[in-house]
C-alpha atoms as a PDB file:
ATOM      1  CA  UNK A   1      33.535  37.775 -10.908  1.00  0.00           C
ATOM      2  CA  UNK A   2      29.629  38.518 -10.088  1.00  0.00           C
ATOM      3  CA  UNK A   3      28.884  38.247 -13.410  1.00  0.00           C
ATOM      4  CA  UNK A   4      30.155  34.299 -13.971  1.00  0.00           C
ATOM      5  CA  UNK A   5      28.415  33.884 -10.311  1.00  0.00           C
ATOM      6  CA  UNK A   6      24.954  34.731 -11.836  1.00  0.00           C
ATOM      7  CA  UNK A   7      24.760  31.785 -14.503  1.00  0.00           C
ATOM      8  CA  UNK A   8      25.821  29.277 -11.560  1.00  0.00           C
ATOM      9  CA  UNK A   9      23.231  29.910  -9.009  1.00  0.00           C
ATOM     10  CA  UNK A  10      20.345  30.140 -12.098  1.00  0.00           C
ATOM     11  CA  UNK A  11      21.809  26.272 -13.091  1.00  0.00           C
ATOM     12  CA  UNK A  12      21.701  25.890  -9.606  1.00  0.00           C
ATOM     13  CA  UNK A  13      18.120  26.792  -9.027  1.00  0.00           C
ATOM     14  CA  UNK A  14      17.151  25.136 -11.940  1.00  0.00           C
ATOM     15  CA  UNK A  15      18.623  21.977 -11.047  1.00  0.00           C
ATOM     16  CA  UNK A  16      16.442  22.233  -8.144  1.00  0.00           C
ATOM     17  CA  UNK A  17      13.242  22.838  -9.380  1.00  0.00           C
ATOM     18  CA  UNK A  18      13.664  19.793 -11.491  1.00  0.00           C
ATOM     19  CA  UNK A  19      14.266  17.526  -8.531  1.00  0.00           C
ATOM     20  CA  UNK A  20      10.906  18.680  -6.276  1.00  0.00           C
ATOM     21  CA  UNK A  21       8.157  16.893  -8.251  1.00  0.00           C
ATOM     22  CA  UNK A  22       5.078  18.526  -6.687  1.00  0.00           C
ATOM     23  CA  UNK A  23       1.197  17.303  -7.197  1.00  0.00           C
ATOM     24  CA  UNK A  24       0.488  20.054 -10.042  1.00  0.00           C
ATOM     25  CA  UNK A  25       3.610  18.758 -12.161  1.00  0.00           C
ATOM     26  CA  UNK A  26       2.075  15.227 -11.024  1.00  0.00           C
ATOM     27  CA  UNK A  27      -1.483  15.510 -11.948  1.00  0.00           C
ATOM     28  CA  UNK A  28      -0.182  17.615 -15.261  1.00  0.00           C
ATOM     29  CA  UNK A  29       1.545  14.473 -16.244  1.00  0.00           C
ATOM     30  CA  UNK A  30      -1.828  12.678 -15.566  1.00  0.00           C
ATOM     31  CA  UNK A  31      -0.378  10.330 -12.519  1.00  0.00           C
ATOM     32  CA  UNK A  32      -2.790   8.903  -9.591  1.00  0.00           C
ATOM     33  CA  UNK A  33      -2.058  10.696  -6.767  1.00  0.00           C
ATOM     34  CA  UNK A  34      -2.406   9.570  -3.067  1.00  0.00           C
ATOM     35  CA  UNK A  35      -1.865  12.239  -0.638  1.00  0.00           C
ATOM     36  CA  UNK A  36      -2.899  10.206   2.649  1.00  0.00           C
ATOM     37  CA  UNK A  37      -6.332  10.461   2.341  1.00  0.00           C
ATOM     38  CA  UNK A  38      -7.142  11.947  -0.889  1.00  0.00           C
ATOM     39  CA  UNK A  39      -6.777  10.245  -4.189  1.00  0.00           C
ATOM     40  CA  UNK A  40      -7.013  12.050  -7.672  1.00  0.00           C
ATOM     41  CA  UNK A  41      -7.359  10.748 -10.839  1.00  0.00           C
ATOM     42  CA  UNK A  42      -8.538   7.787  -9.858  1.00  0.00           C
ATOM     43  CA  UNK A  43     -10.041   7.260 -13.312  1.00  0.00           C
ATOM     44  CA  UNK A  44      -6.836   6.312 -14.699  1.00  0.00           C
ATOM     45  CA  UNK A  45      -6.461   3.977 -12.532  1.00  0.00           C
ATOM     46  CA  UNK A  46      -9.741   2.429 -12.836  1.00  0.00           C
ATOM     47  CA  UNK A  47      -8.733   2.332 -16.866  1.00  0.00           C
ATOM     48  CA  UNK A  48      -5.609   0.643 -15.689  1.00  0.00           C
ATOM     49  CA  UNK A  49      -7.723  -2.029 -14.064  1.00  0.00           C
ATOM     50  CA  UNK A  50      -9.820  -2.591 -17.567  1.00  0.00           C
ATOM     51  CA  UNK A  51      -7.034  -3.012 -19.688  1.00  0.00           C
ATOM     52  CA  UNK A  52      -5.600  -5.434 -17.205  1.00  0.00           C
ATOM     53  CA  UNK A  53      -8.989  -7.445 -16.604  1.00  0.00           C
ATOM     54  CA  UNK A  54      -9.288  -7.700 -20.536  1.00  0.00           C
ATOM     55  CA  UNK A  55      -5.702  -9.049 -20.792  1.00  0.00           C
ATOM     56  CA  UNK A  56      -4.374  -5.814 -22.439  1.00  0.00           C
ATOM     57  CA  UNK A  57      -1.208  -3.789 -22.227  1.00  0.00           C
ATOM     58  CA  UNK A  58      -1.410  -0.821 -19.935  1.00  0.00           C
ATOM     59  CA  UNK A  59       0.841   1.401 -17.678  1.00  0.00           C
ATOM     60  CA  UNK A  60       0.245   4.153 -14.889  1.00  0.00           C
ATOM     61  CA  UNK A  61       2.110   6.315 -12.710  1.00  0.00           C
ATOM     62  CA  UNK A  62       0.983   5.778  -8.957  1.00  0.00           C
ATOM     63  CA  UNK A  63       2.587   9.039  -6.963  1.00  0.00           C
ATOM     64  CA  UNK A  64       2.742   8.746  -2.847  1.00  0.00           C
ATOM     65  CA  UNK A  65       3.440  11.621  -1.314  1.00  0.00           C
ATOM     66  CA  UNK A  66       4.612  11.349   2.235  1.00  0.00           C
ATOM     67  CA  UNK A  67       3.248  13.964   5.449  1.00  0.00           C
ATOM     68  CA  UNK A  68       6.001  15.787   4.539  1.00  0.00           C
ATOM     69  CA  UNK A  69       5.101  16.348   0.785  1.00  0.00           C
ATOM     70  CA  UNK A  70       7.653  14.057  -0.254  1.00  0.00           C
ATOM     71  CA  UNK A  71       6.853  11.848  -3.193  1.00  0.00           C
ATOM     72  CA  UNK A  72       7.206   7.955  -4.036  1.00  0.00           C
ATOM     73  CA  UNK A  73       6.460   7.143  -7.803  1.00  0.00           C
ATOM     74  CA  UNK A  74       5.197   3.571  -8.954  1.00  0.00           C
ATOM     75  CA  UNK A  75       5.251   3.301 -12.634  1.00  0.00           C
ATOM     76  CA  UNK A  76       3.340   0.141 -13.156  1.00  0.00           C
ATOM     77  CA  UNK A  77       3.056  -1.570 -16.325  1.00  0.00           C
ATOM     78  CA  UNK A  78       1.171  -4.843 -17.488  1.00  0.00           C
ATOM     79  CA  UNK A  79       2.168  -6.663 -20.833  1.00  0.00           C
ATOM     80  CA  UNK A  80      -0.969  -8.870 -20.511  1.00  0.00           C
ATOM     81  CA  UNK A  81       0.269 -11.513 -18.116  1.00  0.00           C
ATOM     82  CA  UNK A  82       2.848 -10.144 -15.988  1.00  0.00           C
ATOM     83  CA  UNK A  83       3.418  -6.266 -13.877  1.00  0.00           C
ATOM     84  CA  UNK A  84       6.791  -4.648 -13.909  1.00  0.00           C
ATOM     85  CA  UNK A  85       6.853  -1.943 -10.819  1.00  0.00           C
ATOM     86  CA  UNK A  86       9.756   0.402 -10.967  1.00  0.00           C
ATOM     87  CA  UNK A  87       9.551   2.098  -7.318  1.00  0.00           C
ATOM     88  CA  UNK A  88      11.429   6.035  -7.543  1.00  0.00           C
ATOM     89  CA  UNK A  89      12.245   7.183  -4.021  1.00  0.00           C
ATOM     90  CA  UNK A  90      14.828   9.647  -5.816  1.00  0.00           C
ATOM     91  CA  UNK A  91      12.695  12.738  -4.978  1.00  0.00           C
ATOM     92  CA  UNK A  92      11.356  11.435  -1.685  1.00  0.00           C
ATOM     93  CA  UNK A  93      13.727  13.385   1.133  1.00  0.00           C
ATOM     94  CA  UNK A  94      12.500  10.843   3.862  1.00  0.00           C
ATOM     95  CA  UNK A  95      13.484   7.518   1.716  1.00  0.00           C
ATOM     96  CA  UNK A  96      16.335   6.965   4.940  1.00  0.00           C
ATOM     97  CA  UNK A  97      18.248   3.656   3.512  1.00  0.00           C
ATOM     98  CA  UNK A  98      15.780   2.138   1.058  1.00  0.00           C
ATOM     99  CA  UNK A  99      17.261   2.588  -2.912  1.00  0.00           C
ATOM    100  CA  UNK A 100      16.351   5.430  -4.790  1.00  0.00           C
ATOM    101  CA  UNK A 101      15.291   3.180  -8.068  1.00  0.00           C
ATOM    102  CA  UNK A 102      14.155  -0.207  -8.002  1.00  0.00           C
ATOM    103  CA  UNK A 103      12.018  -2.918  -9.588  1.00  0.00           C
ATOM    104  CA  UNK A 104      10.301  -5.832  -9.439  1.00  0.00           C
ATOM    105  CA  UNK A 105       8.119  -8.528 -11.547  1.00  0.00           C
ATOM    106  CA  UNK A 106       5.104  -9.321 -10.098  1.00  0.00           C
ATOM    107  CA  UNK A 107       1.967 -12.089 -10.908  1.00  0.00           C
ATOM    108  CA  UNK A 108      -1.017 -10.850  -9.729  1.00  0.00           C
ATOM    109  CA  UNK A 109      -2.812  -7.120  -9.071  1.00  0.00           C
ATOM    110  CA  UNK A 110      -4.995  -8.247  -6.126  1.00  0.00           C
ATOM    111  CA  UNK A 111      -8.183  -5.849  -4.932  1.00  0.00           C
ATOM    112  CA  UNK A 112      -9.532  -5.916  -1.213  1.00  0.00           C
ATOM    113  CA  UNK A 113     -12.729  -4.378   0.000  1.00  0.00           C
ATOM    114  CA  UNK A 114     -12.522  -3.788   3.985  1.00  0.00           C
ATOM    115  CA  UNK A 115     -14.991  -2.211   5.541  1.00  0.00           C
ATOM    116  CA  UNK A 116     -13.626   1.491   5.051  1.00  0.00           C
ATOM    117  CA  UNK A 117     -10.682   0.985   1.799  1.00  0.00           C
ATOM    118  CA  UNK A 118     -10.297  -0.750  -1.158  1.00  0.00           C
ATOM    119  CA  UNK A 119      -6.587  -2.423  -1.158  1.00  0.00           C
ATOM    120  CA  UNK A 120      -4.650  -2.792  -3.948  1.00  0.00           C
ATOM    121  CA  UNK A 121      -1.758  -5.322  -3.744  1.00  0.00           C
ATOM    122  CA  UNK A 122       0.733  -6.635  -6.321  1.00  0.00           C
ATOM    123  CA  UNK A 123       0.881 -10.428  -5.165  1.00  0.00           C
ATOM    124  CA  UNK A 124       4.340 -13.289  -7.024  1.00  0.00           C
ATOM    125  CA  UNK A 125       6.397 -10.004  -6.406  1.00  0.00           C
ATOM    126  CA  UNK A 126       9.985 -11.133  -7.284  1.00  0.00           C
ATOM    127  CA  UNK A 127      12.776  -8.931  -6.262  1.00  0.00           C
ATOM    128  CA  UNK A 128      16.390 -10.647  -5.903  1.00  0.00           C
ATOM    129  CA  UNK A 129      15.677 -14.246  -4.662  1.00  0.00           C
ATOM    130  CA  UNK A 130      12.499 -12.756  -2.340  1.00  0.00           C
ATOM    131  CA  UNK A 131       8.946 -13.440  -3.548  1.00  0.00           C
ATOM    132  CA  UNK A 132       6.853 -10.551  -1.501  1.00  0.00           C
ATOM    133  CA  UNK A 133       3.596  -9.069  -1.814  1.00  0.00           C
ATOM    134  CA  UNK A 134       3.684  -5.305  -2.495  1.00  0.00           C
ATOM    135  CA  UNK A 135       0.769  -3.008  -0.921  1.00  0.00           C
ATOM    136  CA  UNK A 136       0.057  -0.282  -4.398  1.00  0.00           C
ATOM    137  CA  UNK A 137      -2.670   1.605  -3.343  1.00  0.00           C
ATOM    138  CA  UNK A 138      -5.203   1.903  -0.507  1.00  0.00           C
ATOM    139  CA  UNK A 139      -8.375   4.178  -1.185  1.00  0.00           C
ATOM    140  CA  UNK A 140     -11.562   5.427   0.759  1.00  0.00           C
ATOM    141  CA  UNK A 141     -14.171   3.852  -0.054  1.00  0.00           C
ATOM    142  CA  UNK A 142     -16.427   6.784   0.207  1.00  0.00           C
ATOM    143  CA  UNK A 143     -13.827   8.710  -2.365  1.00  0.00           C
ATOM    144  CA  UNK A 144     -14.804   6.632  -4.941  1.00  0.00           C
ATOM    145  CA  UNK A 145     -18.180   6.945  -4.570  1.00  0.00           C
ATOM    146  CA  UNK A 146     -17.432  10.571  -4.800  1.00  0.00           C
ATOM    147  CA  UNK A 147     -15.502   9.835  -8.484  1.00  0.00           C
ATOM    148  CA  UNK A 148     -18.664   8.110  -9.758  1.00  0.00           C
ATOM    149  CA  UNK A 149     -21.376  10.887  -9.389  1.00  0.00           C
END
């Protein structure tokens, strides 16, 4: 009987570990991470920017990770008019009622300088019969000033 109870809990642990998505995996899989303050590989999101501003395909995976370590992954994707953002909350343990998955179509990536951030907003965000504007990304300003020296 022990011996069948082995394989279970190793599929069991496994299935875990495949679930928790923490900011190693996440910057291994070359994602822009915001952890509430900090923001890494901002680069790629800069590129994403380019390829958008010259009217070119381009995707990126935007990862929020909660207080709690929990994270919130954007894949955003431009076909050189219009962004698809596919919002996965399925690995984010303080989602309370919103969906796991869901997406949207949106018309415009719109950048704010305050006087502290740089805002990133998808604007024409259509999601059932709702047409929203979508907050993406907020970053220091004083980080990126960091990611150019």
């Amino acid at each position: 009987m022990q011996k069948k109870l082995y394989p279970l809990l190793f599929l069991g642990t496994c299935l875990l570990a495949a679930c928790s998505y923490d900011s190693e995996k996440a910057v291994k899989n070359g994602d822009v991470i915001n952890m509430n303050g900090p923001v890494f590989n901002f680069d790629r999101f800069e590129q994403f920017l380019e390829s958008v501003e010259a009217e070119e395909t381009a995707a990126v995976r935007i990862t929020n990770y909660s207080l709690e370590g929990s994270p919130t992954l954007y894949n955003l994707s431009f076909d050189g008019s219009e962004f698809d953002l596919e919002i996965d909350r399925s690995r984010n343990k303080e989602r309370g009622d919103n969906p796991r998955k869901m997406s949207m179509s949106c018309t415009e990536l719109v950048a704010e300088e305050g006087q502290q951030l740089y805002i990133y907003t998808l604007d024409g965000c259509q999601q059932g019969s709702s047409d929203d504007r979508f907050l993406l990304l907020n970053i220091l300003k004083e980080q990126i000033e960091e990611h150019e020296h």
